[in-house]
N, C-alpha and C. Protein backbone atom coordinates (compact mmCIF):
# COMPACT_ATOMS: atom_id res chain seq x y z
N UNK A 1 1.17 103.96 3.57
CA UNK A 1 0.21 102.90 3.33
C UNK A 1 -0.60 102.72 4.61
N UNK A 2 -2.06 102.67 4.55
CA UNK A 2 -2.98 102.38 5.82
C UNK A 2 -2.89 100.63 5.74
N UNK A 3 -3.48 101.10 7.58
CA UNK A 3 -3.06 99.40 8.54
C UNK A 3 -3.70 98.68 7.50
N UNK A 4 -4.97 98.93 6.95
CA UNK A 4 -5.74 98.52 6.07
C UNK A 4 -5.39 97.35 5.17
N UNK A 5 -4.51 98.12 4.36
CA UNK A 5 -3.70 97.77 3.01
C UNK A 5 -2.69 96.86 3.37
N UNK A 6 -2.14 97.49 4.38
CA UNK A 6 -1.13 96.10 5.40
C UNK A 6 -1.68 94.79 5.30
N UNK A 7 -2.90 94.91 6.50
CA UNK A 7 -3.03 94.28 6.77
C UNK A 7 -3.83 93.04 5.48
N UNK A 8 -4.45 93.24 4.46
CA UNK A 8 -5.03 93.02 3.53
C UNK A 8 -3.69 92.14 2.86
N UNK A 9 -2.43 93.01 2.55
CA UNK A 9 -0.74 92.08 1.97
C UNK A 9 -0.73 91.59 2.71
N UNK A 10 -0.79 91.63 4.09
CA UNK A 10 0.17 90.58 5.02
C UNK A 10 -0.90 89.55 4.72
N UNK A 11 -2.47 89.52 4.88
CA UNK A 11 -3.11 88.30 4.49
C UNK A 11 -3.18 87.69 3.51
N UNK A 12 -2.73 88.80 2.21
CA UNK A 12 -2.66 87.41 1.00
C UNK A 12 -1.66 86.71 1.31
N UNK A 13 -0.47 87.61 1.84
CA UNK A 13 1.07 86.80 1.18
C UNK A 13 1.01 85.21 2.25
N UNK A 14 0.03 85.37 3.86
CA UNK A 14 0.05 84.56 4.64
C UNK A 14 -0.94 83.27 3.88
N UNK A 15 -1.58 83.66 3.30
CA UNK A 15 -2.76 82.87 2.47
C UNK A 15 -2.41 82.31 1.10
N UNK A 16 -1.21 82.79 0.55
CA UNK A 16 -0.24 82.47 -0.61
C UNK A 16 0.88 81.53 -0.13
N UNK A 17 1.20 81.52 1.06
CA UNK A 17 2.09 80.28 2.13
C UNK A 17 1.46 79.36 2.44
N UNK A 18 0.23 79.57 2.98
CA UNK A 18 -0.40 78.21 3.32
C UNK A 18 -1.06 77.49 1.69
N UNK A 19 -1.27 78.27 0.90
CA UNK A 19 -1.54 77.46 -0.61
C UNK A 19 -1.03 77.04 -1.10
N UNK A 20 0.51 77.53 -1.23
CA UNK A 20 1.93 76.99 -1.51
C UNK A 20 1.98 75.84 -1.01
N UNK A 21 2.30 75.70 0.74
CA UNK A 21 1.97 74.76 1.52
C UNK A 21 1.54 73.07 1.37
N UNK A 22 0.25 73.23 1.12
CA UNK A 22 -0.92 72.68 0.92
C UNK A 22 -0.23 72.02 -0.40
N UNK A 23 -0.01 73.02 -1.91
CA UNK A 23 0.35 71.99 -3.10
C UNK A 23 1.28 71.13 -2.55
N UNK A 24 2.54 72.21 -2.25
CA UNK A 24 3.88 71.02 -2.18
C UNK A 24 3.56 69.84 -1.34
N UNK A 25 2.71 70.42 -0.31
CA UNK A 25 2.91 69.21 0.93
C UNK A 25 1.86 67.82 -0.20
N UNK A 26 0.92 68.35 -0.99
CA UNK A 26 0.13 67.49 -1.78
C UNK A 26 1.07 66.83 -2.68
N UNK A 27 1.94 67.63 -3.27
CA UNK A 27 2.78 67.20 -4.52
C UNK A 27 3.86 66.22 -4.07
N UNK A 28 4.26 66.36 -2.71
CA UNK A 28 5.12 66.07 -1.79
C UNK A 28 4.72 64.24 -1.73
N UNK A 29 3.18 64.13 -1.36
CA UNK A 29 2.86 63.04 -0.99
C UNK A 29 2.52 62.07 -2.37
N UNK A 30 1.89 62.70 -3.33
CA UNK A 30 1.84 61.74 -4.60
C UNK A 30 3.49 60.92 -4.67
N UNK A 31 4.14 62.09 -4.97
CA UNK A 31 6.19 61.40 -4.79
C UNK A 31 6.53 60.59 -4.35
N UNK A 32 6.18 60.67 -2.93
CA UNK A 32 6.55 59.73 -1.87
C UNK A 32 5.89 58.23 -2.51
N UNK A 33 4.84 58.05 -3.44
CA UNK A 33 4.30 56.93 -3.16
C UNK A 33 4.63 56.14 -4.62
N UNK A 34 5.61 56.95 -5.09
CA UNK A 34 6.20 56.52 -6.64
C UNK A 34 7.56 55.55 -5.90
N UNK A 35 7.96 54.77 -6.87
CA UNK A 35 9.07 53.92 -7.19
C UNK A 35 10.59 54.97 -6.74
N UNK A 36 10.02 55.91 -7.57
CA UNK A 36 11.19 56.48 -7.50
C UNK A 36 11.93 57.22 -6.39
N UNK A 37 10.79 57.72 -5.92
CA UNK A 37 10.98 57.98 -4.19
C UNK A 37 11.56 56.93 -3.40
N UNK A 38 11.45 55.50 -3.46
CA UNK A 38 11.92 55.07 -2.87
C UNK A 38 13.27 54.75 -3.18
N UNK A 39 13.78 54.80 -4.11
CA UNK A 39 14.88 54.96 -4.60
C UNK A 39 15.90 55.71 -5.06
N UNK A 40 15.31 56.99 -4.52
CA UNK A 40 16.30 58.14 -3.18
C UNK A 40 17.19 57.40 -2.31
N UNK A 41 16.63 56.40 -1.58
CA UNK A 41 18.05 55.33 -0.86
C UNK A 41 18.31 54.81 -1.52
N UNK A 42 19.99 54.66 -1.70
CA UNK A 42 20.69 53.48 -2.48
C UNK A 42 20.49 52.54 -2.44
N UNK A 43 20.20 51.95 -1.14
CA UNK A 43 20.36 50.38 -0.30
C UNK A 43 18.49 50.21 -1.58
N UNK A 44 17.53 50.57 -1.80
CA UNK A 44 16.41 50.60 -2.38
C UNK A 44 16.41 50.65 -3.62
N UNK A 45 17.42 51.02 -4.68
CA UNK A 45 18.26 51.07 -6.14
C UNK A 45 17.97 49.93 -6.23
N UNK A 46 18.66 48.34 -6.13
CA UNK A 46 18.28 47.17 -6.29
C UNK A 46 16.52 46.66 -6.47
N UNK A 47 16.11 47.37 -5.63
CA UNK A 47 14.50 46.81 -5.51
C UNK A 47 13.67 47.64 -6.26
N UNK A 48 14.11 48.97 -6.58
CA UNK A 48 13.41 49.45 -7.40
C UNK A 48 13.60 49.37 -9.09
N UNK A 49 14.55 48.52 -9.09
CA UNK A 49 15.60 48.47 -10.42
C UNK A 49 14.67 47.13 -11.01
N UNK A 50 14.15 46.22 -9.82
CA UNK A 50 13.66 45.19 -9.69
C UNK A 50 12.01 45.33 -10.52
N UNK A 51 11.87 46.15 -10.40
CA UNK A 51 10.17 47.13 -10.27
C UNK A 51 10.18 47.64 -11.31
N UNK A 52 11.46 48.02 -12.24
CA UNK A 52 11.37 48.94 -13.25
C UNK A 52 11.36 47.86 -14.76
N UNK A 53 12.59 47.33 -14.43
CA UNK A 53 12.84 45.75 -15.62
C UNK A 53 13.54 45.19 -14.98
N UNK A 54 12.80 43.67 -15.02
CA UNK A 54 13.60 42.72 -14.73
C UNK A 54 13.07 41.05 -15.35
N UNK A 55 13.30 40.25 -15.16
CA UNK A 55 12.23 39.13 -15.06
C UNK A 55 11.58 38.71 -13.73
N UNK A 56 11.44 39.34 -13.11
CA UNK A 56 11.25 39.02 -11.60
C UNK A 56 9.75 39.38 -11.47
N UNK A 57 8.95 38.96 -10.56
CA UNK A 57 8.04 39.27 -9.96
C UNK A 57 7.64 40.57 -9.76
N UNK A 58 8.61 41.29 -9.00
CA UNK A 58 8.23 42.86 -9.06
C UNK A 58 8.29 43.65 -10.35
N UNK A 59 8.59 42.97 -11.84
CA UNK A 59 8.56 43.72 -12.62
C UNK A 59 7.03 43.26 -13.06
N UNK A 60 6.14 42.34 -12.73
CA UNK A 60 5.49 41.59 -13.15
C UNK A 60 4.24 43.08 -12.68
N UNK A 61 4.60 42.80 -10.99
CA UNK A 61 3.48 43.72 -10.20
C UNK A 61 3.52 45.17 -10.86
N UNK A 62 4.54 45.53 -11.23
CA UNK A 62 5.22 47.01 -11.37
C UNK A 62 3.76 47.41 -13.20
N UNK A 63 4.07 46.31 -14.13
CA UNK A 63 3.44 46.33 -14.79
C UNK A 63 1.76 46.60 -15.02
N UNK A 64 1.21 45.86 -13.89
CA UNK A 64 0.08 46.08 -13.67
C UNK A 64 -0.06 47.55 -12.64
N UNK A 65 0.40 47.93 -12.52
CA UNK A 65 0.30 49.31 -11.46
C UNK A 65 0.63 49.40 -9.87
N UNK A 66 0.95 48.17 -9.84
CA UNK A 66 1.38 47.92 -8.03
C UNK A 66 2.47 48.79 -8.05
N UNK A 67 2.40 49.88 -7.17
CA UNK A 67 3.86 50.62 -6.67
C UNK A 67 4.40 50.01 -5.50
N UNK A 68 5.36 50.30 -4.80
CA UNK A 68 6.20 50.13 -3.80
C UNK A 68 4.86 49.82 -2.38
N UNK A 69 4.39 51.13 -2.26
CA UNK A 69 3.37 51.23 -1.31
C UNK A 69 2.63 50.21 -0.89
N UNK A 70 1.91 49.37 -2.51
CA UNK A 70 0.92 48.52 -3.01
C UNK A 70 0.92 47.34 -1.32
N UNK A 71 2.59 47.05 -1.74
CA UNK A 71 2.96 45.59 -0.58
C UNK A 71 3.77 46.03 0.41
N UNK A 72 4.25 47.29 0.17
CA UNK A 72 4.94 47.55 1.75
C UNK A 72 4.00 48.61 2.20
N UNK A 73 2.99 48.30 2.55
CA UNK A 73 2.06 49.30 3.41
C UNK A 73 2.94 50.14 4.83
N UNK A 74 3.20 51.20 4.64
CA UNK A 74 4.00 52.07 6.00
C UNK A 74 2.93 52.81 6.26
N UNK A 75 2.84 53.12 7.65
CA UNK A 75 2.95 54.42 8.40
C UNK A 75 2.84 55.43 8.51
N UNK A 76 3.03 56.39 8.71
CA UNK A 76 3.75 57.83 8.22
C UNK A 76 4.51 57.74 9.50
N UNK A 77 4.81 57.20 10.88
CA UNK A 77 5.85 56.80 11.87
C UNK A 77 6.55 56.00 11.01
N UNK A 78 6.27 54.71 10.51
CA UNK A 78 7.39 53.91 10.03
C UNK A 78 8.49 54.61 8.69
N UNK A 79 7.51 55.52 8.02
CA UNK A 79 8.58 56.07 6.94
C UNK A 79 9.56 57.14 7.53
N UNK A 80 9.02 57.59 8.74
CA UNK A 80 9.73 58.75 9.68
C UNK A 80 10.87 57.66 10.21
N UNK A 81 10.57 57.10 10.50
CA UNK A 81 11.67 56.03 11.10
C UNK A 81 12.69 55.52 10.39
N UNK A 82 12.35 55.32 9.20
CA UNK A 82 12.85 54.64 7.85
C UNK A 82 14.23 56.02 7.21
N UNK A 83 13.22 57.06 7.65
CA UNK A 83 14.45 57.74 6.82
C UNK A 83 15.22 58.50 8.15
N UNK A 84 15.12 58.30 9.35
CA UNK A 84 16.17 58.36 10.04
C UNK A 84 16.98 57.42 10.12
N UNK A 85 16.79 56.36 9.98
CA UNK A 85 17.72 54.72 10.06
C UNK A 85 18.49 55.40 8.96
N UNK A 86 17.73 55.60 8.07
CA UNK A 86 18.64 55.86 6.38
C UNK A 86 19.91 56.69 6.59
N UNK A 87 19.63 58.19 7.47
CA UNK A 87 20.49 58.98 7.50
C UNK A 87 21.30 59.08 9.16
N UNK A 88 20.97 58.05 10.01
CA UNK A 88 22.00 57.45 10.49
C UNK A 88 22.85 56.83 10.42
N UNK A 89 22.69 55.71 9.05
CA UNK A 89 23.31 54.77 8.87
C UNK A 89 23.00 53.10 9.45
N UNK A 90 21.71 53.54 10.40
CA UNK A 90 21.43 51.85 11.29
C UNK A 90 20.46 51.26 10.43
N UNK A 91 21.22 50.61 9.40
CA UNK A 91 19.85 49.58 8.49
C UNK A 91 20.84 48.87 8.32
N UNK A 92 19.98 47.31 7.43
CA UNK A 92 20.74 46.53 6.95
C UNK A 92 21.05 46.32 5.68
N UNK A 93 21.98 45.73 5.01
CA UNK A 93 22.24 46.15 3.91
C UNK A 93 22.96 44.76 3.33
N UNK A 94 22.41 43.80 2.52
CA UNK A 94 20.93 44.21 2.19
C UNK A 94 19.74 44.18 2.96
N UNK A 95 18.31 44.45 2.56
CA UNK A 95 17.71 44.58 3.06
C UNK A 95 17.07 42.99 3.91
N UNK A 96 16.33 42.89 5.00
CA UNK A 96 16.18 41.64 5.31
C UNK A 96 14.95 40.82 4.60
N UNK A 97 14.69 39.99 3.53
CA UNK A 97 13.52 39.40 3.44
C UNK A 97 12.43 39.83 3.90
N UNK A 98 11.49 40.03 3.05
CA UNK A 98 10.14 40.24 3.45
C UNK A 98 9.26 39.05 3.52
N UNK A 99 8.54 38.29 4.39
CA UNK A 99 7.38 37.11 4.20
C UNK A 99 6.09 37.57 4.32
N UNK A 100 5.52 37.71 3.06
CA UNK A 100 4.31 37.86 3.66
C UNK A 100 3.37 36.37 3.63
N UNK A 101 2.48 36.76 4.66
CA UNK A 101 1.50 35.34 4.87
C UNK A 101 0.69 35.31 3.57
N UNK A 102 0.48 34.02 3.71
CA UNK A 102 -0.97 33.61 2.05
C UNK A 102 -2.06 35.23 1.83
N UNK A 103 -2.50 35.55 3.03
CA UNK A 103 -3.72 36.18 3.07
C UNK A 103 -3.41 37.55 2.40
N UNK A 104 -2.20 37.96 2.82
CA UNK A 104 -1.80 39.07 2.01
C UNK A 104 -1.51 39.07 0.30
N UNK A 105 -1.71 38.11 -0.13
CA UNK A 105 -1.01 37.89 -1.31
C UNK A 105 -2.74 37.46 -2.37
N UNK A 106 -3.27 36.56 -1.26
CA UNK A 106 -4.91 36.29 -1.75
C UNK A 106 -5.71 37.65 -1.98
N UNK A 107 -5.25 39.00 -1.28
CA UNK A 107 -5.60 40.20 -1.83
C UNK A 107 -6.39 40.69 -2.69
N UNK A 108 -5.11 40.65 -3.60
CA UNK A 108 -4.84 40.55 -4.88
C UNK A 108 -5.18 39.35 -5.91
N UNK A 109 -4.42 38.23 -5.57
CA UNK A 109 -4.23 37.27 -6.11
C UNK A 109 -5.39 36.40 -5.18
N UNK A 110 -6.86 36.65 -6.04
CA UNK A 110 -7.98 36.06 -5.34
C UNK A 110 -8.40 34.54 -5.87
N UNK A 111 -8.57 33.90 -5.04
CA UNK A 111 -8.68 32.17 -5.32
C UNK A 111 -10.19 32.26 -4.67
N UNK A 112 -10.96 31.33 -4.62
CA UNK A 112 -12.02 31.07 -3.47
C UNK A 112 -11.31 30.21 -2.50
N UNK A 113 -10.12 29.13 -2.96
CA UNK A 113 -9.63 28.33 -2.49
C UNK A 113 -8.41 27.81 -2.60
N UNK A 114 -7.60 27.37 -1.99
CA UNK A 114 -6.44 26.78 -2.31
C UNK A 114 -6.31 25.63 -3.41
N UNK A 115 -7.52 25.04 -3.27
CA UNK A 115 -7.76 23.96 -4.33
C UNK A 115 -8.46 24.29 -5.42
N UNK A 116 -8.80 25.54 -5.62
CA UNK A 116 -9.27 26.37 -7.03
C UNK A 116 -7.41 26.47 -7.44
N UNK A 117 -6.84 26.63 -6.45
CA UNK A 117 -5.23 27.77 -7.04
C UNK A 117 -4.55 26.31 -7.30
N UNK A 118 -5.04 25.17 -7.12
CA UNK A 118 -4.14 24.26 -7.46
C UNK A 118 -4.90 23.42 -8.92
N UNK A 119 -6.17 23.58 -8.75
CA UNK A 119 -6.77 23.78 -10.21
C UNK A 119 -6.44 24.22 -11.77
N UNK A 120 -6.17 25.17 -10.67
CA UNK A 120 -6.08 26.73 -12.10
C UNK A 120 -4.17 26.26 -12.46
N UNK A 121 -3.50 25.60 -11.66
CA UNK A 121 -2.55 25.22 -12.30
C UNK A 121 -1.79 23.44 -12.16
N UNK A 122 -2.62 23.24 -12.57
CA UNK A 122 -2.95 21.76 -13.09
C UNK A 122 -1.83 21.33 -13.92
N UNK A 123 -1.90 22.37 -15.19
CA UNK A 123 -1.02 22.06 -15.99
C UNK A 123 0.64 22.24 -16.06
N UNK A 124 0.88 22.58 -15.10
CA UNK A 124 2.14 22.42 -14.70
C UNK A 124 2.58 20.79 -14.67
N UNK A 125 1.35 19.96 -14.45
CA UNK A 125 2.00 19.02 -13.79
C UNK A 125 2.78 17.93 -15.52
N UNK A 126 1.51 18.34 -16.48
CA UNK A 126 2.26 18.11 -17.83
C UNK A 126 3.66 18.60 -18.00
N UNK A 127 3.88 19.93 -17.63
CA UNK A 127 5.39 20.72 -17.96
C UNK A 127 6.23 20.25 -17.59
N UNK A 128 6.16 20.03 -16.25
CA UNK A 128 7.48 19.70 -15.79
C UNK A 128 7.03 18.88 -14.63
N UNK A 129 6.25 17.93 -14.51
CA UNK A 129 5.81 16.95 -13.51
C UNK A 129 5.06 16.64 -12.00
N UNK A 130 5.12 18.08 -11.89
CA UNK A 130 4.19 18.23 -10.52
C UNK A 130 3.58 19.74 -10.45
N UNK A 131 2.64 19.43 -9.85
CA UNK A 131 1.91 20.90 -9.22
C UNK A 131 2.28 21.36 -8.08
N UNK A 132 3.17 22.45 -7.96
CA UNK A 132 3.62 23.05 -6.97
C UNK A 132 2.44 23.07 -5.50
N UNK A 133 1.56 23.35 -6.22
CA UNK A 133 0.49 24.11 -5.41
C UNK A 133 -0.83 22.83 -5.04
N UNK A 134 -0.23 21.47 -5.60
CA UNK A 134 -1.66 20.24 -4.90
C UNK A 134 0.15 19.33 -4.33
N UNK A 135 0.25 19.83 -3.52
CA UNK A 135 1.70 19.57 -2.34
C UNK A 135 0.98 18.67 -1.33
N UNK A 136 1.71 17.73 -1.13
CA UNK A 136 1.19 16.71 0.08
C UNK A 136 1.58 17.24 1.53
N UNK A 137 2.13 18.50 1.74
CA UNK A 137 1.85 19.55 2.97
C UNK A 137 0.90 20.20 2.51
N UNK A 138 -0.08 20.20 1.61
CA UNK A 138 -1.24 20.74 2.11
C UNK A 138 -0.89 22.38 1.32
N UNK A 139 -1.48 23.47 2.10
CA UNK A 139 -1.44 24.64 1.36
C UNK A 139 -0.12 25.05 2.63
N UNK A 140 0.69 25.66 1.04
CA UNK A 140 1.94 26.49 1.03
C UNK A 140 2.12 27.67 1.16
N UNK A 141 2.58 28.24 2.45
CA UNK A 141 2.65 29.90 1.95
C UNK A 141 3.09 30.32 0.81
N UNK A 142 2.51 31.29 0.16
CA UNK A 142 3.33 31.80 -0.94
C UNK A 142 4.82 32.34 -1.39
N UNK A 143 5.51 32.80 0.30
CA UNK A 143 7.02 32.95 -0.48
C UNK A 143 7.80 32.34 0.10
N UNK A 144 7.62 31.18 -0.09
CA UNK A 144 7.99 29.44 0.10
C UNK A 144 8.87 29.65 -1.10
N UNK A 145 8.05 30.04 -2.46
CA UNK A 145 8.79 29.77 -3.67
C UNK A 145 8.84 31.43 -4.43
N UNK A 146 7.74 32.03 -4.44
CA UNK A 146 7.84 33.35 -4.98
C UNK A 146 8.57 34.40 -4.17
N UNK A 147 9.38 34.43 -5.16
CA UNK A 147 10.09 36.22 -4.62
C UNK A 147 9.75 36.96 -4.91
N UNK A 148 9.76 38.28 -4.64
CA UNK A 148 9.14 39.82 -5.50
C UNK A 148 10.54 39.90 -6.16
N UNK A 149 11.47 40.42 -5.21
CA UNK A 149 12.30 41.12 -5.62
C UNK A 149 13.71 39.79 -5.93
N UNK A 150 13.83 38.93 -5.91
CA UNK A 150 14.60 37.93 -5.95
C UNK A 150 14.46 36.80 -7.00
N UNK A 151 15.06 36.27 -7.50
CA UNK A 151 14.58 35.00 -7.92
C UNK A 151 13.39 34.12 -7.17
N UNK A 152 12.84 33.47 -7.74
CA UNK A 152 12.09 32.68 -6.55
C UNK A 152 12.78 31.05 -6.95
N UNK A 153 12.20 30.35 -6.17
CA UNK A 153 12.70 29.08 -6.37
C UNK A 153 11.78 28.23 -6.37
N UNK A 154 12.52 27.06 -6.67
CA UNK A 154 11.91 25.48 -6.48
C UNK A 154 11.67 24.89 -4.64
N UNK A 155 10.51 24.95 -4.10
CA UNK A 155 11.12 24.78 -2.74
C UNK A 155 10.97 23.43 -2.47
N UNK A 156 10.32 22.62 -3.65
CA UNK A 156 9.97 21.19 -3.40
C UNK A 156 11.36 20.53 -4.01
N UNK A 157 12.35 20.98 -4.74
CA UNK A 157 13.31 20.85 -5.21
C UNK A 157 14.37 20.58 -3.84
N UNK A 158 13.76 20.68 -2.81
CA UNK A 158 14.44 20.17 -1.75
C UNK A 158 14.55 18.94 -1.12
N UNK A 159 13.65 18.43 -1.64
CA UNK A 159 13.80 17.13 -1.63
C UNK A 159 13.36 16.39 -3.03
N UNK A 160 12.67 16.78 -3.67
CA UNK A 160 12.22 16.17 -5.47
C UNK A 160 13.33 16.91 -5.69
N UNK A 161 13.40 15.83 -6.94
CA UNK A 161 14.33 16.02 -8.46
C UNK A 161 13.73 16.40 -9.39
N UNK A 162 12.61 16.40 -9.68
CA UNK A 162 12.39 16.84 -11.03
C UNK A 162 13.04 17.68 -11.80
N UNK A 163 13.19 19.28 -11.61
CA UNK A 163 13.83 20.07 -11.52
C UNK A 163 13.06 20.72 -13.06
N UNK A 164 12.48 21.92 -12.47
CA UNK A 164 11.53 22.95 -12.85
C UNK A 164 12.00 24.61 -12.03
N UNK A 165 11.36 25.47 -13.03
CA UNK A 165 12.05 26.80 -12.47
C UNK A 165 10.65 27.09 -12.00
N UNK A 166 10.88 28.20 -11.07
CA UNK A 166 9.33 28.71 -10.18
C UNK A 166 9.35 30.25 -11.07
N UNK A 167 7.91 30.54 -12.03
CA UNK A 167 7.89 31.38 -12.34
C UNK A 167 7.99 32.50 -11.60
């Protein structure tokens, strides 16, 4: 066989590696940004279980198309980090609470105002006697009472009685 012909195989098969490459590393990254990828870690089974069915919040987001990614915005250092903790063993278990501030959550969940968002649920105060959200502290962070992955609660139930569940 001439260098020719060599050299001609050695460039497809090198040009058939980097195309290979290129899909998996592509196919690689769609994965990563599914549910299910994240639930490759066990300690992440719970939260993605959360995402799949539940009555919870994250089944709520999960519905409309929010993946994992959507609210835990990483890195590509922090997921490098993430899955060495994983396969060291140095995480916590469970995982620690996430808070995010109002602004992250207004995103998505767009108001013009806090007093539009206490507007728009007014009628709570017929249901079960107060509006979470026209609070005499004023505006509330949001996971005061909403959980994603948790129950959420009553946080005015800390001192009121009424006693109402936090959707």
């Amino acid at each position: 066989m001439g260098i020719a012909k060599k050299w001609k195989r050695t460039m497809g098969v090198v040009w058939g590696v980097i195309i290979l490459g290129i899909a998996g590393g592509a196919g690689l990254w769609q994965y990563h940004q599914q549910p299910s990828f994240c639930g490759l870690c066990h300690i992440m089974n719970p939260y993605v279980e959360s995402w799949n069915g539940s009555d919870l919040l994250a089944q709520r987001h999960g519905e409309v198309g929010v993946t994992c990614l959507g609210c835990h915005e990483a890195t590509l250092e922090q997921q490098v980090h993430e899955v060495v903790a994983f396969v060291r063993g140095d995480y916590e278990d469970p995982l620690k609470q996430r808070r995010f501030p109002m602004d992250f959550c207004t995103r998505c969940h767009e108001h013009e105002s806090y007093e539009q968002l206490a507007g728009l649920t007014s009628g709570l105060e017929d249901q079960v006697g107060a509006n979470p959200h026209d609070s005499h502290y004023g505006e509330l962070e949001c996971h005061l009472c909403h959980r994603v992955h948790r129950d959420s609660v009553d946080y005015c139930a800390g001192c009121h009685t009424w006693g109402w569940d936090v959707p």
